[in-house]
PDB file of N, CA and C in Angstrom:
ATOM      1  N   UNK A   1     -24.640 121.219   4.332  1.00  0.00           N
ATOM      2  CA  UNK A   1     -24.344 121.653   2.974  1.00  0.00           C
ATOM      3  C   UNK A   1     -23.670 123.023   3.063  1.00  0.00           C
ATOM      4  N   UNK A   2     -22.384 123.311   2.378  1.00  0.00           N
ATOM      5  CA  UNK A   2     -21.792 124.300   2.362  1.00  0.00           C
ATOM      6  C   UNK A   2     -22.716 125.718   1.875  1.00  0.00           C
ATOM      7  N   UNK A   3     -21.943 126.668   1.879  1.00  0.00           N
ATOM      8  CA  UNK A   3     -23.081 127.710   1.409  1.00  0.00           C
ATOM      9  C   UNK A   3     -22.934 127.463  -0.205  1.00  0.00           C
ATOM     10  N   UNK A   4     -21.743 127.528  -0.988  1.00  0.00           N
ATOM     11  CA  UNK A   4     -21.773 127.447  -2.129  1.00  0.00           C
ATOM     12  C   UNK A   4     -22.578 125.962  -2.288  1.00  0.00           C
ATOM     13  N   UNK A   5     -22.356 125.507  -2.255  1.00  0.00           N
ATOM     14  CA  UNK A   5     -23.715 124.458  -2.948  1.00  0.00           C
ATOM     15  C   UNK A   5     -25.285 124.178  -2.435  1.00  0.00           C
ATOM     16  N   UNK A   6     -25.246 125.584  -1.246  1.00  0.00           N
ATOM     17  CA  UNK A   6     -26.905 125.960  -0.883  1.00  0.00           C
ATOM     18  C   UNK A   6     -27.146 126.728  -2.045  1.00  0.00           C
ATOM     19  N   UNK A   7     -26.275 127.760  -2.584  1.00  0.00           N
ATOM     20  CA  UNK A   7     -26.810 128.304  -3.956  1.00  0.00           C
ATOM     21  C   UNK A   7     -26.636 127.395  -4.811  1.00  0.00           C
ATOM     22  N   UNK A   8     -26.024 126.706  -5.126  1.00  0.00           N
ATOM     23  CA  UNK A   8     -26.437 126.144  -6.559  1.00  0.00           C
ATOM     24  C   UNK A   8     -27.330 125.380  -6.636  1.00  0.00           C
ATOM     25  N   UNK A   9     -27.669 124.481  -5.372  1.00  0.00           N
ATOM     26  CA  UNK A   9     -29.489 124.028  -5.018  1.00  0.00           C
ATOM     27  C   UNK A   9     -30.238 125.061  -5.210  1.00  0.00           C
ATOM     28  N   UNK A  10     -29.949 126.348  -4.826  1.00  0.00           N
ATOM     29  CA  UNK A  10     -31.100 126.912  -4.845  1.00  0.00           C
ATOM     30  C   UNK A  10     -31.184 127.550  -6.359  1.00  0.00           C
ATOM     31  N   UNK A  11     -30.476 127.989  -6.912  1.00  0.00           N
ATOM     32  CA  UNK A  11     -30.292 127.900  -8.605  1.00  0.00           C
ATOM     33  C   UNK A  11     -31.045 127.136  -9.469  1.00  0.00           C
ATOM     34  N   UNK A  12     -30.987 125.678  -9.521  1.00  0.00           N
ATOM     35  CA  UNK A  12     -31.348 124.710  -9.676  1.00  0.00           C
ATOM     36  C   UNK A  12     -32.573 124.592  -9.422  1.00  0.00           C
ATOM     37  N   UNK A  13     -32.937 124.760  -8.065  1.00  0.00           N
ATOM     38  CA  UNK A  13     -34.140 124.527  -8.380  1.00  0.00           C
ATOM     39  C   UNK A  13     -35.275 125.733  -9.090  1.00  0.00           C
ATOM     40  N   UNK A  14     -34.604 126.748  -8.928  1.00  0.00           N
ATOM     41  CA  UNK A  14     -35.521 128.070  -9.377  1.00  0.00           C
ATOM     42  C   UNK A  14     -35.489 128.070 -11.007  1.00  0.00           C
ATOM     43  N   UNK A  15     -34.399 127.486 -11.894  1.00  0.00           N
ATOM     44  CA  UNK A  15     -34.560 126.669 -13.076  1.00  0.00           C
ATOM     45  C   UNK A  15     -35.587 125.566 -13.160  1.00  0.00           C
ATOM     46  N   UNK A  16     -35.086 124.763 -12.145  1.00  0.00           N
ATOM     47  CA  UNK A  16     -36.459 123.454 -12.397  1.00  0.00           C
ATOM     48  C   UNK A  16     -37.788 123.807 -12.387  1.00  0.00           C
ATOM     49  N   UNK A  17     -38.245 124.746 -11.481  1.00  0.00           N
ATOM     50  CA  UNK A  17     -39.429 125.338 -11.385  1.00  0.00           C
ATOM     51  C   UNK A  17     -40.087 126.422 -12.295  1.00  0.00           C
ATOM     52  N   UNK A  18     -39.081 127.279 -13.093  1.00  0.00           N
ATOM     53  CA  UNK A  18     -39.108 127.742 -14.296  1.00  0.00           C
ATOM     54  C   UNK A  18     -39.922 126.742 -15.700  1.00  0.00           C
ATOM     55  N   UNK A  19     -38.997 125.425 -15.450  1.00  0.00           N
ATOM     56  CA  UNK A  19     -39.238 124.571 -16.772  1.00  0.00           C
ATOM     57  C   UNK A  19     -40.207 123.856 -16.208  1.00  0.00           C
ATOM     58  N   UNK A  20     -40.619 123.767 -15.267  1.00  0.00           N
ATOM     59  CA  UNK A  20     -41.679 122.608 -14.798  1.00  0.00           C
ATOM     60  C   UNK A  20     -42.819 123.902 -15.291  1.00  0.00           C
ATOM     61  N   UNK A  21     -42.936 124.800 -15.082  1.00  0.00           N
ATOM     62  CA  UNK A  21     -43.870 125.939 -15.316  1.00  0.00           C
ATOM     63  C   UNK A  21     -44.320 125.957 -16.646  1.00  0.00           C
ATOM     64  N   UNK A  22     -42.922 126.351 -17.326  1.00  0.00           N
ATOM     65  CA  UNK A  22     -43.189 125.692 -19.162  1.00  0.00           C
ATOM     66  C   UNK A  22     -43.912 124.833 -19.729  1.00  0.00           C
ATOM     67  N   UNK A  23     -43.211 123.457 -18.833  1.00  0.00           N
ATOM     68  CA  UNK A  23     -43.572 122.548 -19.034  1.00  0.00           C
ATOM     69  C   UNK A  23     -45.232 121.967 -19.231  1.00  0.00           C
ATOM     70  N   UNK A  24     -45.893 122.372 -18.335  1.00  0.00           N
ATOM     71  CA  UNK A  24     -47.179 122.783 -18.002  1.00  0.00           C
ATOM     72  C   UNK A  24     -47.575 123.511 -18.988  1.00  0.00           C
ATOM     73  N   UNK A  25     -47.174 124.932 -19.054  1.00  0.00           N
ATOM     74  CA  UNK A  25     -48.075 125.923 -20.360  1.00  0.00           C
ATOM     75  C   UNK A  25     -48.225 124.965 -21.494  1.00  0.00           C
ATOM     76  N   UNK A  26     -47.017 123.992 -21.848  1.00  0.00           N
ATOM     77  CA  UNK A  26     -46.966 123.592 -23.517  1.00  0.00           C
ATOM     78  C   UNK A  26     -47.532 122.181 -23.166  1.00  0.00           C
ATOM     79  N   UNK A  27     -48.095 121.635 -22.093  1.00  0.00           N
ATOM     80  CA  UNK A  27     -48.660 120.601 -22.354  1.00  0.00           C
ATOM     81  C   UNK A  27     -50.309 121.365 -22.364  1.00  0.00           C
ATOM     82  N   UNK A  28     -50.477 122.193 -21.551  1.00  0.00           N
ATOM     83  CA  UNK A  28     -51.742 122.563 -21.712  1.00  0.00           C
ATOM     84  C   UNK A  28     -51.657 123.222 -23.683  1.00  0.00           C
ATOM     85  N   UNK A  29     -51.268 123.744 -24.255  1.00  0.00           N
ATOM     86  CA  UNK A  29     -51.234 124.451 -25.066  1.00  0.00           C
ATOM     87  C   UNK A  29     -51.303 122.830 -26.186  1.00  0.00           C
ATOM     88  N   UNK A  30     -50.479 122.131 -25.788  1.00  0.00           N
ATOM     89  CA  UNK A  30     -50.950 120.928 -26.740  1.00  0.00           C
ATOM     90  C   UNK A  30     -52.277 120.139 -26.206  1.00  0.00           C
ATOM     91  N   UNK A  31     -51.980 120.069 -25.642  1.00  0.00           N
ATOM     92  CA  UNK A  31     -54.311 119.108 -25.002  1.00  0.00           C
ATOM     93  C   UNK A  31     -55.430 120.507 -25.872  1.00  0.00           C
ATOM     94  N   UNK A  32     -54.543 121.493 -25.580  1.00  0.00           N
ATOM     95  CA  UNK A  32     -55.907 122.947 -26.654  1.00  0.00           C
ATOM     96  C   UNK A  32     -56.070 122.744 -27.872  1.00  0.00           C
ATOM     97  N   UNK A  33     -54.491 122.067 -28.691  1.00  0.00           N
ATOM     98  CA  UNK A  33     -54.241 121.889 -30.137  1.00  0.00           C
ATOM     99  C   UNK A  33     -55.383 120.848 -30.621  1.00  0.00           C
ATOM    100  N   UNK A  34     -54.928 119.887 -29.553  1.00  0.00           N
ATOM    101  CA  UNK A  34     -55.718 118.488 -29.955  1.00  0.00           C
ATOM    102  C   UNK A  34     -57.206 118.505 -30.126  1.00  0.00           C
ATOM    103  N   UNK A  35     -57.467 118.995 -28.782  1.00  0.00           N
ATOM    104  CA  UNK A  35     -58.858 119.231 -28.502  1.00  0.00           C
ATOM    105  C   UNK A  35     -59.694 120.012 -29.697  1.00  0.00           C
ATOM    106  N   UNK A  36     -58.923 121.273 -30.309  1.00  0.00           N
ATOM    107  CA  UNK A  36     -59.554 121.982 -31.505  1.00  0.00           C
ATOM    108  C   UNK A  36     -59.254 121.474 -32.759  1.00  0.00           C
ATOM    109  N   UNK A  37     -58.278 120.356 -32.943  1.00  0.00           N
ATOM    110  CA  UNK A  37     -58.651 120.206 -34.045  1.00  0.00           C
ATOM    111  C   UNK A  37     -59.422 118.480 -34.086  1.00  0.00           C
ATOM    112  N   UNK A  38     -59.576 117.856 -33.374  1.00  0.00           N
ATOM    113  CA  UNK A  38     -60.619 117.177 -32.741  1.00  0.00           C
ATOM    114  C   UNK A  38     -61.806 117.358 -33.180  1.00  0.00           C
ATOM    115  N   UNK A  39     -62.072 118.719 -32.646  1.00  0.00           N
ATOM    116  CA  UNK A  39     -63.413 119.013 -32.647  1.00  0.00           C
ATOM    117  C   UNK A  39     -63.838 120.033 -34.384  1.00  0.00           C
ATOM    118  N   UNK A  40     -62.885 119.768 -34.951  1.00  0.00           N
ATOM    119  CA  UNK A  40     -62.877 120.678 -36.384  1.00  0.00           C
ATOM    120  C   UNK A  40     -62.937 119.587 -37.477  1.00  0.00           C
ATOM    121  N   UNK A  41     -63.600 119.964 -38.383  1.00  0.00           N
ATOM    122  CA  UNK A  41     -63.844 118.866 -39.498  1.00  0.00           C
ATOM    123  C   UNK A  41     -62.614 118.943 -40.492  1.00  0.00           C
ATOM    124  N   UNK A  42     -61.626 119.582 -40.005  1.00  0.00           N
ATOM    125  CA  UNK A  42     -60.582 119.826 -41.015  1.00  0.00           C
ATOM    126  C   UNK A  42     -60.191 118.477 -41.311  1.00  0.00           C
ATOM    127  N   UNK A  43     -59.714 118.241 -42.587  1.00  0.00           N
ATOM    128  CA  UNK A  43     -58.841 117.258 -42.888  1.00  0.00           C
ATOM    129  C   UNK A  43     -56.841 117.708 -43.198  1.00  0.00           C
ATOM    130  N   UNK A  44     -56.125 117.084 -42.667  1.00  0.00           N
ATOM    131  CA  UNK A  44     -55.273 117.785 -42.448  1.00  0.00           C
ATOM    132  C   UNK A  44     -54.550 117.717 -43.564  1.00  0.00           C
ATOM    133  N   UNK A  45     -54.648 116.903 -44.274  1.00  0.00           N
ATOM    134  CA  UNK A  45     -54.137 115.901 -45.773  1.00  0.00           C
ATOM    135  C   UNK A  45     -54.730 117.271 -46.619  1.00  0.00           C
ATOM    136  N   UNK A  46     -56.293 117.038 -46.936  1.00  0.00           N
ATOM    137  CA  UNK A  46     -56.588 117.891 -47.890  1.00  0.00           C
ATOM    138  C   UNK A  46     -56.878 119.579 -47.937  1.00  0.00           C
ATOM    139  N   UNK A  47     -56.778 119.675 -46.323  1.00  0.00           N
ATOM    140  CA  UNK A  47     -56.944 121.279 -46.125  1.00  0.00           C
ATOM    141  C   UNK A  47     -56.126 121.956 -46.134  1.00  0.00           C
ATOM    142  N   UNK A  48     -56.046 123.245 -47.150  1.00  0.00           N
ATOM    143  CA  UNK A  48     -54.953 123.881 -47.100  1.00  0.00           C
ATOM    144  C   UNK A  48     -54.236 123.967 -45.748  1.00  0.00           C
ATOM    145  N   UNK A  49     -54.827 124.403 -44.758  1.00  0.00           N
ATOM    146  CA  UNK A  49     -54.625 124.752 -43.601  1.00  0.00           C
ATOM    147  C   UNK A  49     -53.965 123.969 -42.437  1.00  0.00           C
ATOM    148  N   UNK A  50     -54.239 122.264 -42.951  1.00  0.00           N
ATOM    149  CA  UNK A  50     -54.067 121.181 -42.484  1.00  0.00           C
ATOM    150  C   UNK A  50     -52.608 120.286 -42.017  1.00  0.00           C
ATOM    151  N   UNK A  51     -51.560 121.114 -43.076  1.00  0.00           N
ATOM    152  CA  UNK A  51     -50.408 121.172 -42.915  1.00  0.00           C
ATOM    153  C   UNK A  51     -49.661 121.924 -42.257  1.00  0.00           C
ATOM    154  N   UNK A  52     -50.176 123.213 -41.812  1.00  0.00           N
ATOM    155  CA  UNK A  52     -49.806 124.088 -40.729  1.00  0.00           C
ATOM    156  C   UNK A  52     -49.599 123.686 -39.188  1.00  0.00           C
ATOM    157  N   UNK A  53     -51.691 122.826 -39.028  1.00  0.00           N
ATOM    158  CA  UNK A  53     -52.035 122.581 -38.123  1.00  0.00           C
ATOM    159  C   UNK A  53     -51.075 121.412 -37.354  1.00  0.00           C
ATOM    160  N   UNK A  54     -50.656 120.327 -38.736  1.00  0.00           N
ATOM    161  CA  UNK A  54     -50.185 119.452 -38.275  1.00  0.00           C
ATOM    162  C   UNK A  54     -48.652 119.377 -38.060  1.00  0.00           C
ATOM    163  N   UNK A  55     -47.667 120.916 -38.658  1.00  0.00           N
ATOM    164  CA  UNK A  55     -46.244 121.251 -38.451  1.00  0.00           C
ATOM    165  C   UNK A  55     -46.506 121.622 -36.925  1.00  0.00           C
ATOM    166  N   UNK A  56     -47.177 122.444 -36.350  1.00  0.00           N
ATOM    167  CA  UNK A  56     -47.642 122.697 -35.337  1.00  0.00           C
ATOM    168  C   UNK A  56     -47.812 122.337 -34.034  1.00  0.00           C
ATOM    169  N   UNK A  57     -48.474 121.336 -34.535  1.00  0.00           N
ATOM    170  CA  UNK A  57     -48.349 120.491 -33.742  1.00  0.00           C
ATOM    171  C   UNK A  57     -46.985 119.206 -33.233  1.00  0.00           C
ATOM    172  N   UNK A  58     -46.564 118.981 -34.404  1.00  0.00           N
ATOM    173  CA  UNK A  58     -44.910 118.348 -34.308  1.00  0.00           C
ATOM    174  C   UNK A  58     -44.426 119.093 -33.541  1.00  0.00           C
ATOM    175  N   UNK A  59     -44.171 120.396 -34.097  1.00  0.00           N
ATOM    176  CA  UNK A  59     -43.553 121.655 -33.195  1.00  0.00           C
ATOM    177  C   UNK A  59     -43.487 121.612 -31.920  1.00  0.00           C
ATOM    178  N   UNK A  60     -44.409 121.874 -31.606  1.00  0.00           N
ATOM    179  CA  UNK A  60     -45.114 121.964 -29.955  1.00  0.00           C
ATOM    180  C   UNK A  60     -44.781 120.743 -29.157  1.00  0.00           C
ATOM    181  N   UNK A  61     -44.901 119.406 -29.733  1.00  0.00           N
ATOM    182  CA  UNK A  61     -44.484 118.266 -28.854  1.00  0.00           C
ATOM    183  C   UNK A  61     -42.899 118.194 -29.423  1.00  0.00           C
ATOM    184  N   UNK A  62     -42.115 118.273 -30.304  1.00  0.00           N
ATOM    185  CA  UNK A  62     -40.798 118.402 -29.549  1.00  0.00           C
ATOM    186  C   UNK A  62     -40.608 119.569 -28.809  1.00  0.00           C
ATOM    187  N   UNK A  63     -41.017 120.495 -28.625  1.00  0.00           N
ATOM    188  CA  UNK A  63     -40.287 121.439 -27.791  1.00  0.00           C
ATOM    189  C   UNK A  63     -40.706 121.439 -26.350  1.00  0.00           C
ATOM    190  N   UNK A  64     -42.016 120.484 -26.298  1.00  0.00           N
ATOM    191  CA  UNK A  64     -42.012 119.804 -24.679  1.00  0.00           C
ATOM    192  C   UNK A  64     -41.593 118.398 -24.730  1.00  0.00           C
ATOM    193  N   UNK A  65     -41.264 117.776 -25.847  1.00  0.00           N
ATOM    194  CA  UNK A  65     -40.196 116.779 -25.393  1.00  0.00           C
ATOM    195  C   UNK A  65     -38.708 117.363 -25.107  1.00  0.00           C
ATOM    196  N   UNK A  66     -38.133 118.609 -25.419  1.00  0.00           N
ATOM    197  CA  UNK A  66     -36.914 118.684 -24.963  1.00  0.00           C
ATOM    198  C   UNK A  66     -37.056 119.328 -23.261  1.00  0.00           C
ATOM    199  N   UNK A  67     -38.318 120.188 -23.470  1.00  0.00           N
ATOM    200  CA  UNK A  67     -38.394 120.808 -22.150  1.00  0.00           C
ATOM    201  C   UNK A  67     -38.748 119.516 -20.795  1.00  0.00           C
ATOM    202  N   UNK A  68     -39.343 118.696 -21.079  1.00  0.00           N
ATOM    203  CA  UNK A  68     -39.118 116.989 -20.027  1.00  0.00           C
ATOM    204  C   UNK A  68     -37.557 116.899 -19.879  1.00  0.00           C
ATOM    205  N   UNK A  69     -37.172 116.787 -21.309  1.00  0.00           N
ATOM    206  CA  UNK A  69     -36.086 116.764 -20.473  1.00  0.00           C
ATOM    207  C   UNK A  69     -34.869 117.413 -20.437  1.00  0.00           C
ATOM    208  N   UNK A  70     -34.884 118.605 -19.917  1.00  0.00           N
ATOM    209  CA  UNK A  70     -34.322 119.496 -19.466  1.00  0.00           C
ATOM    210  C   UNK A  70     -34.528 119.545 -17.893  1.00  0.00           C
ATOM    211  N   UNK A  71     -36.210 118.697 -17.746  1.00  0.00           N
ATOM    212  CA  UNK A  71     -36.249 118.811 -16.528  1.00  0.00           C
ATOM    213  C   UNK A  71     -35.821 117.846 -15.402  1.00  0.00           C
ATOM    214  N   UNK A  72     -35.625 116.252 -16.066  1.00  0.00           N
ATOM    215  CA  UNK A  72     -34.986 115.436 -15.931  1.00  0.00           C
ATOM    216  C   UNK A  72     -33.480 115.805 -15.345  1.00  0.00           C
ATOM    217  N   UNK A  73     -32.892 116.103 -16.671  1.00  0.00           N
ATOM    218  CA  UNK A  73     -31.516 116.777 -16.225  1.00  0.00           C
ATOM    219  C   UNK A  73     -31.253 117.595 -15.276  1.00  0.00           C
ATOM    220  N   UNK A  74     -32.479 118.749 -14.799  1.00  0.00           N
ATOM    221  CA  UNK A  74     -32.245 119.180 -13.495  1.00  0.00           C
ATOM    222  C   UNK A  74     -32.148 118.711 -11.836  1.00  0.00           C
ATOM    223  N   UNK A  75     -33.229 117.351 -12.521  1.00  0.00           N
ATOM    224  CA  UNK A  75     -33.195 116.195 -11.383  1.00  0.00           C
ATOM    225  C   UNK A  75     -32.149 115.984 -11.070  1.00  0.00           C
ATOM    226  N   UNK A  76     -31.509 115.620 -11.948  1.00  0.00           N
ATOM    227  CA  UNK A  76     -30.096 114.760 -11.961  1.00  0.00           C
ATOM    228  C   UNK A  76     -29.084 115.905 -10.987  1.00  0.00           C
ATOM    229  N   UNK A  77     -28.980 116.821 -11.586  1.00  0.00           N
ATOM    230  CA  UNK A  77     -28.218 117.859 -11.618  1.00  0.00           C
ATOM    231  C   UNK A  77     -28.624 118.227 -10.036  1.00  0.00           C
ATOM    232  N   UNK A  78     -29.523 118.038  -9.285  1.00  0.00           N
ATOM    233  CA  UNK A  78     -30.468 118.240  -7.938  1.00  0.00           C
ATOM    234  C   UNK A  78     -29.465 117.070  -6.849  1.00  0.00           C
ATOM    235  N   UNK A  79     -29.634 115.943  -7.355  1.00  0.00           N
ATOM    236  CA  UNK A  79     -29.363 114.906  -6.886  1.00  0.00           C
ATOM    237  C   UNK A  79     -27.990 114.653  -6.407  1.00  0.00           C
ATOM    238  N   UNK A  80     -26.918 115.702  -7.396  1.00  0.00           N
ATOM    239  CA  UNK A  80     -25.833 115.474  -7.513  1.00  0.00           C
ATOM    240  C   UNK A  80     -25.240 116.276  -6.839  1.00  0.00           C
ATOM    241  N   UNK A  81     -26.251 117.570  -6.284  1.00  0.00           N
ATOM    242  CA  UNK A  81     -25.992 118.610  -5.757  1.00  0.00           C
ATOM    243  C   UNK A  81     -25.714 117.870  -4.124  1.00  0.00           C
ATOM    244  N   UNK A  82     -26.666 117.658  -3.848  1.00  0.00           N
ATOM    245  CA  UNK A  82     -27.289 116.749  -2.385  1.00  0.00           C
ATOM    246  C   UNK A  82     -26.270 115.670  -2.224  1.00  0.00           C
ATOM    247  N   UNK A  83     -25.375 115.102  -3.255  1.00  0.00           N
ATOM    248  CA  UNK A  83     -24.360 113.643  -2.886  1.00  0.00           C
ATOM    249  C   UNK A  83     -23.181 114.316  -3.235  1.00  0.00           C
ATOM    250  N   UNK A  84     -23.431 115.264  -3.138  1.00  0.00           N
ATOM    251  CA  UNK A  84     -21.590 116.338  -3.323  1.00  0.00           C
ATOM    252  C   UNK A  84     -21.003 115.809  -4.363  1.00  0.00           C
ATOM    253  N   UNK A  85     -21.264 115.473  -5.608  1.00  0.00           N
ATOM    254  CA  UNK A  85     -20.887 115.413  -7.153  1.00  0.00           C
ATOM    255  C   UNK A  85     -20.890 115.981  -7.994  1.00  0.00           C
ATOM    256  N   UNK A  86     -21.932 117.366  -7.558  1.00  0.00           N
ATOM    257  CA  UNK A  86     -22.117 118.042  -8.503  1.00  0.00           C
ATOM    258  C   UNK A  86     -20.672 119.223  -8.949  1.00  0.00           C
ATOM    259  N   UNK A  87     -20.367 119.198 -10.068  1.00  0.00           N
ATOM    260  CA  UNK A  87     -19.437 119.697 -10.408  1.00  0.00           C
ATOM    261  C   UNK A  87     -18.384 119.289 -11.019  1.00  0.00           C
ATOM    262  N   UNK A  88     -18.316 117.448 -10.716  1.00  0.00           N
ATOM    263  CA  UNK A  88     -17.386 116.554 -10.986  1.00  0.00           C
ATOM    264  C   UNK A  88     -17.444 116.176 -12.518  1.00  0.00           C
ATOM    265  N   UNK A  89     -16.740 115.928 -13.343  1.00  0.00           N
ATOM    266  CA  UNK A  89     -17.013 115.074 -14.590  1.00  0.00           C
ATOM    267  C   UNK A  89     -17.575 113.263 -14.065  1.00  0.00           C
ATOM    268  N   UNK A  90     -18.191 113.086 -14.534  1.00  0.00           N
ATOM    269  CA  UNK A  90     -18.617 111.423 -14.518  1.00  0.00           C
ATOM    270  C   UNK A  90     -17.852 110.892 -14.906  1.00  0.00           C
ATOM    271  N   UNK A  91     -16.988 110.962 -16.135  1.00  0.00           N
ATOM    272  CA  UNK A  91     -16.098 110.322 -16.614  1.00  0.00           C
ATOM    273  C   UNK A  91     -14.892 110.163 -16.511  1.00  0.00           C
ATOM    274  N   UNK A  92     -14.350 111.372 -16.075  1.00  0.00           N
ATOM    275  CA  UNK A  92     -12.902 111.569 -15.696  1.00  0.00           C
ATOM    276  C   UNK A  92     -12.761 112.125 -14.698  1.00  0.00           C
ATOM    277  N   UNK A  93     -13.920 112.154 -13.689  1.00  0.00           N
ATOM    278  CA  UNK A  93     -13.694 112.977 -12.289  1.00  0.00           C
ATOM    279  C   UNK A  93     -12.818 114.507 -12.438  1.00  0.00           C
ATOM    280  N   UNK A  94     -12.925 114.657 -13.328  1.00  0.00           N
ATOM    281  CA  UNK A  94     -12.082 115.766 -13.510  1.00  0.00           C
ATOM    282  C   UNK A  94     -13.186 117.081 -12.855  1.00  0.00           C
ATOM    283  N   UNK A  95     -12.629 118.601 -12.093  1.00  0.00           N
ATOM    284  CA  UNK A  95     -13.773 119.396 -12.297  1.00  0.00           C
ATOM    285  C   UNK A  95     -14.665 119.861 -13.149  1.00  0.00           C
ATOM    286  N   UNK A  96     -15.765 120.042 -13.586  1.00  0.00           N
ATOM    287  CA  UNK A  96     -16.228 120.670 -14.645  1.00  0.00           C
ATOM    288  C   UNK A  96     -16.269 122.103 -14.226  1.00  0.00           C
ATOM    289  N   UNK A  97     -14.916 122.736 -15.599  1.00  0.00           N
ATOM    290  CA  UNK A  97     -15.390 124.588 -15.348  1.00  0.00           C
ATOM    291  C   UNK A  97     -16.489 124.935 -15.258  1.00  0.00           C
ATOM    292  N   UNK A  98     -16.413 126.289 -14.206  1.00  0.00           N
ATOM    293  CA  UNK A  98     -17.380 126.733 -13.825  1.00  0.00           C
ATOM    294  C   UNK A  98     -18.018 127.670 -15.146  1.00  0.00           C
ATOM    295  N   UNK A  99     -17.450 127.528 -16.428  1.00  0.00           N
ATOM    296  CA  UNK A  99     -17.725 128.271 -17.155  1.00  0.00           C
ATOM    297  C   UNK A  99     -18.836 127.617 -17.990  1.00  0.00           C
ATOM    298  N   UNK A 100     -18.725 126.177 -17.789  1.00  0.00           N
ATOM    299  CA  UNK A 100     -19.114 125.436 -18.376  1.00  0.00           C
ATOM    300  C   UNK A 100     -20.566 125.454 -17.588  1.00  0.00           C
ATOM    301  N   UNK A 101     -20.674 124.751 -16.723  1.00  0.00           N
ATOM    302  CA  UNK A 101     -21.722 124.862 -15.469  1.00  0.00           C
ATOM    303  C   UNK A 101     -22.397 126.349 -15.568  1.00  0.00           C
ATOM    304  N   UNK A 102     -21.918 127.310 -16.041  1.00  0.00           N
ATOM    305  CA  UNK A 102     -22.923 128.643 -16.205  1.00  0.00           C
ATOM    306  C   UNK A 102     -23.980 128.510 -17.227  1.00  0.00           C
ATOM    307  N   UNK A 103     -23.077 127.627 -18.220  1.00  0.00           N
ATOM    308  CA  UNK A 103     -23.776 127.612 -19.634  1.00  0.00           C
ATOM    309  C   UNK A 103     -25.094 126.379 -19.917  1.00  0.00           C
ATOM    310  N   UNK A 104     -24.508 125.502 -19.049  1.00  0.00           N
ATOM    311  CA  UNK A 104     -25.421 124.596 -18.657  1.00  0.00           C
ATOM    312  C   UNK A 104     -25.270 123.880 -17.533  1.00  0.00           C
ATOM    313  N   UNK A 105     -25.946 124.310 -16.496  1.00  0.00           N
ATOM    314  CA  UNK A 105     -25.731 123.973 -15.117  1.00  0.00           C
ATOM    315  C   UNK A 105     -26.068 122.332 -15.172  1.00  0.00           C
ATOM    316  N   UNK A 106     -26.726 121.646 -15.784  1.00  0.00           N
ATOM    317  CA  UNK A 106     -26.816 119.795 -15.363  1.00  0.00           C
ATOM    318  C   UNK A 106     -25.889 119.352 -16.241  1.00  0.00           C
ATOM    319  N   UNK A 107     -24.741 120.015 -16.644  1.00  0.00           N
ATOM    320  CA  UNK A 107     -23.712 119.253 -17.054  1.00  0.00           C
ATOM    321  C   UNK A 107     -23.141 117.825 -16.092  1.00  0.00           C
ATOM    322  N   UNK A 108     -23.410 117.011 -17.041  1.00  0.00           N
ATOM    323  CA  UNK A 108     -22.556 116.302 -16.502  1.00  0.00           C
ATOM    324  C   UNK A 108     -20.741 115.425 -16.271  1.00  0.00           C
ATOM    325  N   UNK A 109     -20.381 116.032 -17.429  1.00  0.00           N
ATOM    326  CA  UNK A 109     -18.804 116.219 -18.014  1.00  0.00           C
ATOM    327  C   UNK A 109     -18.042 116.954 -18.236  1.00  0.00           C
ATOM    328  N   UNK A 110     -16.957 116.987 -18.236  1.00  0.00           N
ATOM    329  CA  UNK A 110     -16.233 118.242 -18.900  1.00  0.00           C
ATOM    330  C   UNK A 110     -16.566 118.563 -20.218  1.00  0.00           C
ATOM    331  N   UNK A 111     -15.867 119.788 -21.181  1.00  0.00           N
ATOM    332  CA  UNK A 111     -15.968 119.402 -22.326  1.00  0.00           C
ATOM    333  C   UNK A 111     -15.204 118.766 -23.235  1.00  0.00           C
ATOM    334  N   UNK A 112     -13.723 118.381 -22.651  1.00  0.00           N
ATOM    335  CA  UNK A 112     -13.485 117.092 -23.310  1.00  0.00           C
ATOM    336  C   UNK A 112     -13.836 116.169 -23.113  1.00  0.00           C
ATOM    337  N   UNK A 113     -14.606 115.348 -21.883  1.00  0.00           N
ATOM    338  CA  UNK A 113     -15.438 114.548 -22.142  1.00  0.00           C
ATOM    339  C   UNK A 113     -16.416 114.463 -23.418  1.00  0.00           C
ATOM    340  N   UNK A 114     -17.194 115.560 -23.017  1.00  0.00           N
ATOM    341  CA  UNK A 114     -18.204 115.643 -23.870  1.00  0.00           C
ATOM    342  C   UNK A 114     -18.345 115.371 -25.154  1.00  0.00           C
ATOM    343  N   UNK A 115     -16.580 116.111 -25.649  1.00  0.00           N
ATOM    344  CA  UNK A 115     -16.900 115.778 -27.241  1.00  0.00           C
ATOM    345  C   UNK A 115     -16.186 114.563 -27.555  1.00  0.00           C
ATOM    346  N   UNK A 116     -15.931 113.427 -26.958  1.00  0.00           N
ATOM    347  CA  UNK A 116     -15.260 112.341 -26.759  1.00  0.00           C
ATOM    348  C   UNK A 116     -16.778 111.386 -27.315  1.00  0.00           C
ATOM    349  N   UNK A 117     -17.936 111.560 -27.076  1.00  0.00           N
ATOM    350  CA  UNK A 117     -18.803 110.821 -27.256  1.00  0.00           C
ATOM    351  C   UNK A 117     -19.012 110.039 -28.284  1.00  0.00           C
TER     352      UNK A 117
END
């Protein structure tokens, strides 16, 4: 593996390990949600409070459903590193700027690909 794509493995993964870290806090932080209001006689319907608890909770599981997959995408983005693709558009083989790849490194297209969708 060249040196430039030993750093961007190693990039990559110090992101993946970042969000896998996240990933973790906000699943523990949702099993705490559950667990307390579980164990609370609140009703979520009739308690003032109940609608908070339960925006809250929405909250919290999309923002570790996007953080899964963000981490997914780093897989990908890992994988592609290792089969010398990474960088390529999928669609048009074209390069993807590196400007682009700063902004979101598991790109997988250019951005005219992208907005082609």
């Amino acid at each position: 593996m060249n040196p430039e794509a030993s750093a961007i493995r190693a990039d990559l993964l110090r992101r993946r390990d970042e969000t896998a870290t996240q990933a973790t806090a906000l699943e523990d932080d949702l099993r705490s949600l559950f667990e307390a209001s579980r164990s609370s006689n609140a009703d979520d319907e009739h308690d003032p409070e109940g609608s908070t608890i339960a925006f809250e909770r929405a909250q919290l599981t999309a923002v570790l459903d996007a953080t899964r997959r963000r981490l997914a995408e780093l897989d990908v983005a890992l994988s592609r590193v290792d089969a010398g693709s990474y960088g390529v558009c999928e669609r048009c083989s074209r390069p993807i700027p590196a400007e682009r790849l700063a902004a979101r490194p598991s790109a997988r297209t250019c951005v005219a690909c992208a907005s082609r969708r």
